[in-house]
C-alpha atoms as a PDB file:
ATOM      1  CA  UNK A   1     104.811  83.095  86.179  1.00  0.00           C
ATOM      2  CA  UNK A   2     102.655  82.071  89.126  1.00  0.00           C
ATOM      3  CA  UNK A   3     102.527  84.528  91.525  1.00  0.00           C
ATOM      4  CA  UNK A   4      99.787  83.251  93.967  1.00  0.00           C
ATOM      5  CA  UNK A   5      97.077  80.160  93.034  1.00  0.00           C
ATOM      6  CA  UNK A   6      96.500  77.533  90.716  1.00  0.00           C
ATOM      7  CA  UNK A   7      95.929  77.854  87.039  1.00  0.00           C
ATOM      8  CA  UNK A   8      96.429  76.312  83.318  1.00  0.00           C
ATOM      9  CA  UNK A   9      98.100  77.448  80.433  1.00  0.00           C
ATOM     10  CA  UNK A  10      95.991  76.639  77.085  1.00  0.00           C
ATOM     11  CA  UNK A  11      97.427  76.558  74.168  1.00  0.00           C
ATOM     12  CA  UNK A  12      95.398  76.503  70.817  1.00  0.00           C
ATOM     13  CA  UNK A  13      96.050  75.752  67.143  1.00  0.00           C
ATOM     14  CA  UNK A  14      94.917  77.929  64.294  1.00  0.00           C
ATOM     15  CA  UNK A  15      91.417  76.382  64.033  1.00  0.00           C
ATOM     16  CA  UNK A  16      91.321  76.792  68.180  1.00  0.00           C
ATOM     17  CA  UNK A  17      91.089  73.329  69.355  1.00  0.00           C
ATOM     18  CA  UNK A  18      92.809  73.123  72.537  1.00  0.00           C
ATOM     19  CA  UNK A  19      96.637  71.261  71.561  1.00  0.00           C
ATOM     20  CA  UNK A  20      97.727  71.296  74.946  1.00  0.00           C
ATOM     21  CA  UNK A  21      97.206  72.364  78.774  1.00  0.00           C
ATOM     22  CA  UNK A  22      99.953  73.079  81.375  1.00  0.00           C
ATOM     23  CA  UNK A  23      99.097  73.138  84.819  1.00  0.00           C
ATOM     24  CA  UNK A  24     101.216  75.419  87.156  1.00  0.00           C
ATOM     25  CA  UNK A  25     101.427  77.277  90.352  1.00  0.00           C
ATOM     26  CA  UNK A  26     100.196  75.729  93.956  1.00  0.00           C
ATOM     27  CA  UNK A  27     100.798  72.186  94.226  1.00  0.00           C
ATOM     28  CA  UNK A  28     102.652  72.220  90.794  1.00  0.00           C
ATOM     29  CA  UNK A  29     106.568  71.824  90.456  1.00  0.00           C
ATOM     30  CA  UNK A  30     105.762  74.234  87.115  1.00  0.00           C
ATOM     31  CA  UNK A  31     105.856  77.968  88.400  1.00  0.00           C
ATOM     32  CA  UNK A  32     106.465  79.894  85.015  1.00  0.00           C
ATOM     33  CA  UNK A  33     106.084  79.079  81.261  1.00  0.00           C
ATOM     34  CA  UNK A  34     108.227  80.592  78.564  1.00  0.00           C
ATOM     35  CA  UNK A  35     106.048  80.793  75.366  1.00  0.00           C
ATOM     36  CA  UNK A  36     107.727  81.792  71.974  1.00  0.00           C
ATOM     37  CA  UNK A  37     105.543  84.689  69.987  1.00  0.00           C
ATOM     38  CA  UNK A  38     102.825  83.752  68.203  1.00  0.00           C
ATOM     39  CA  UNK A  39     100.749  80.863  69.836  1.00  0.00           C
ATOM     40  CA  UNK A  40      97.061  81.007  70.621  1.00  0.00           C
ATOM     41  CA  UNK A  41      96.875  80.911  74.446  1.00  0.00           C
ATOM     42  CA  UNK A  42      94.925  81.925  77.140  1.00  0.00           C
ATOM     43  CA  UNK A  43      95.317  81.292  81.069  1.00  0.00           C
ATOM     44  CA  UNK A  44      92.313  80.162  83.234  1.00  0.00           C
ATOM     45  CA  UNK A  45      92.406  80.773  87.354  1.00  0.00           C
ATOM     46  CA  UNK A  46      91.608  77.143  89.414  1.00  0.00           C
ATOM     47  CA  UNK A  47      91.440  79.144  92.230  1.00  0.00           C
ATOM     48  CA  UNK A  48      89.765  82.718  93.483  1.00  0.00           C
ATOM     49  CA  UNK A  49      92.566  84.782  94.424  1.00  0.00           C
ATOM     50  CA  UNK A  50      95.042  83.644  91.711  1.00  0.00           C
ATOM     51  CA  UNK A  51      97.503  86.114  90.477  1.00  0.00           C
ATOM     52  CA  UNK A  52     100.009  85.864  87.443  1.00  0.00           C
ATOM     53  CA  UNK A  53     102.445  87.933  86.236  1.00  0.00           C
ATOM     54  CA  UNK A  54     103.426  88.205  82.362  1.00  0.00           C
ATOM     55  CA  UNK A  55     106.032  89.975  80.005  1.00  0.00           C
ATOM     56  CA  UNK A  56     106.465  89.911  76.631  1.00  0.00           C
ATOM     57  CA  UNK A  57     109.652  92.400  74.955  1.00  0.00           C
ATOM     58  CA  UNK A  58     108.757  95.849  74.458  1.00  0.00           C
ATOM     59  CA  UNK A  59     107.911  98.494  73.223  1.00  0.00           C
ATOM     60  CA  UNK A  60     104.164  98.145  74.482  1.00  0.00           C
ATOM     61  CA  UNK A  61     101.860  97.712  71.281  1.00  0.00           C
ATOM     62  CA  UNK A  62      97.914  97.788  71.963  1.00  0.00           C
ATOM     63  CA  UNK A  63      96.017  94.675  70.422  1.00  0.00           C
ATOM     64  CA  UNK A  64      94.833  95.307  67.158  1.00  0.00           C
ATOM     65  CA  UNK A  65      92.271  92.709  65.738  1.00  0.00           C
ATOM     66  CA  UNK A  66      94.493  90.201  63.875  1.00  0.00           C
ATOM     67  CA  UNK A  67      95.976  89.561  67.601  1.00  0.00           C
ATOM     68  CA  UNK A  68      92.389  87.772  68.675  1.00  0.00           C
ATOM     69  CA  UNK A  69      91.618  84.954  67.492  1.00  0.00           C
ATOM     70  CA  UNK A  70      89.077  84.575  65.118  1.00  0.00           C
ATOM     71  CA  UNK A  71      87.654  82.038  66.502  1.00  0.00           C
ATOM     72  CA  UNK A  72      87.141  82.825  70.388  1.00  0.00           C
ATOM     73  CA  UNK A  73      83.732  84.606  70.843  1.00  0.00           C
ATOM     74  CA  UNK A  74      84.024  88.834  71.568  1.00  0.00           C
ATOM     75  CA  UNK A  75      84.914  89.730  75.048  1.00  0.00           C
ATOM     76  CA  UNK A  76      81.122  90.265  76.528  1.00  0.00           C
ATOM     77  CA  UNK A  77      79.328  88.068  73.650  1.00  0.00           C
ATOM     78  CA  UNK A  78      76.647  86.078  75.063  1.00  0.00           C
ATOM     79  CA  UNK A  79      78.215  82.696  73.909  1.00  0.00           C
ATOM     80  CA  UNK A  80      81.053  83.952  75.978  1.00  0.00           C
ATOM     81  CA  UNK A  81      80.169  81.686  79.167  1.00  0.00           C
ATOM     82  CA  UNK A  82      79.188  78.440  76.843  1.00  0.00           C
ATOM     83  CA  UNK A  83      82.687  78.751  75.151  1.00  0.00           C
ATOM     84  CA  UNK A  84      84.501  78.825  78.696  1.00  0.00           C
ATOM     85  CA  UNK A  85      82.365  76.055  79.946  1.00  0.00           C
ATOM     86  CA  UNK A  86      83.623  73.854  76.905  1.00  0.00           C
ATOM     87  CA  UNK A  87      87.183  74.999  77.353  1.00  0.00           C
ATOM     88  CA  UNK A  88      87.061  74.022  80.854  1.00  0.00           C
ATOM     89  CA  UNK A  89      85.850  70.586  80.154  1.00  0.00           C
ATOM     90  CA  UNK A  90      88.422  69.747  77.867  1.00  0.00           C
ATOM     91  CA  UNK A  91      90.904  70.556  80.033  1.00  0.00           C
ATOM     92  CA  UNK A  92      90.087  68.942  83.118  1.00  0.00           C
END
């Protein structure tokens, strides 16, 4: 749920090529996406400032490796800003 900005939903298949992007928040009749478990996703900010809010059904279980996708570079790799570049231009 949007709580403040502009952002995009991006949803991936197994082999992580984007299958879809869902714009919501600020100018956007879309506030909040319900996403059933499993998908690949990730949310990107359009704006400085933005703020979401998520919940998923507890009890709160830390991530454990098979929840990151094996294809997404490590969180701090150097390809890191190349990847988000790419992902960016495929969804604008």
């Amino acid at each position: 749920m949007a709580v403040r900005g502009r952002m995009a939903l991006v949803i991936f298949n197994d082999e992580g090529e984007v299958e879809r992007a869902v714009a919501f928040g600020s100018g956007s009749d879309v506030v909040a996406i319900e996403l059933p478990p499993g998908l690949w996703h990730t949310l990107v900010a359009f704006e400085p400032g933005s703020i979401f809010f998520e919940t998923k059904p507890g009890p709160y279980v830390p991530l454990s490796a098979e929840d990151l996708a094996p294809w997404s570079p490590a969180e701090g790799a150097s390809e890191a800003g190349d990847y988000v570049i790419r992902l960016l231009s495929r969804i604008s």
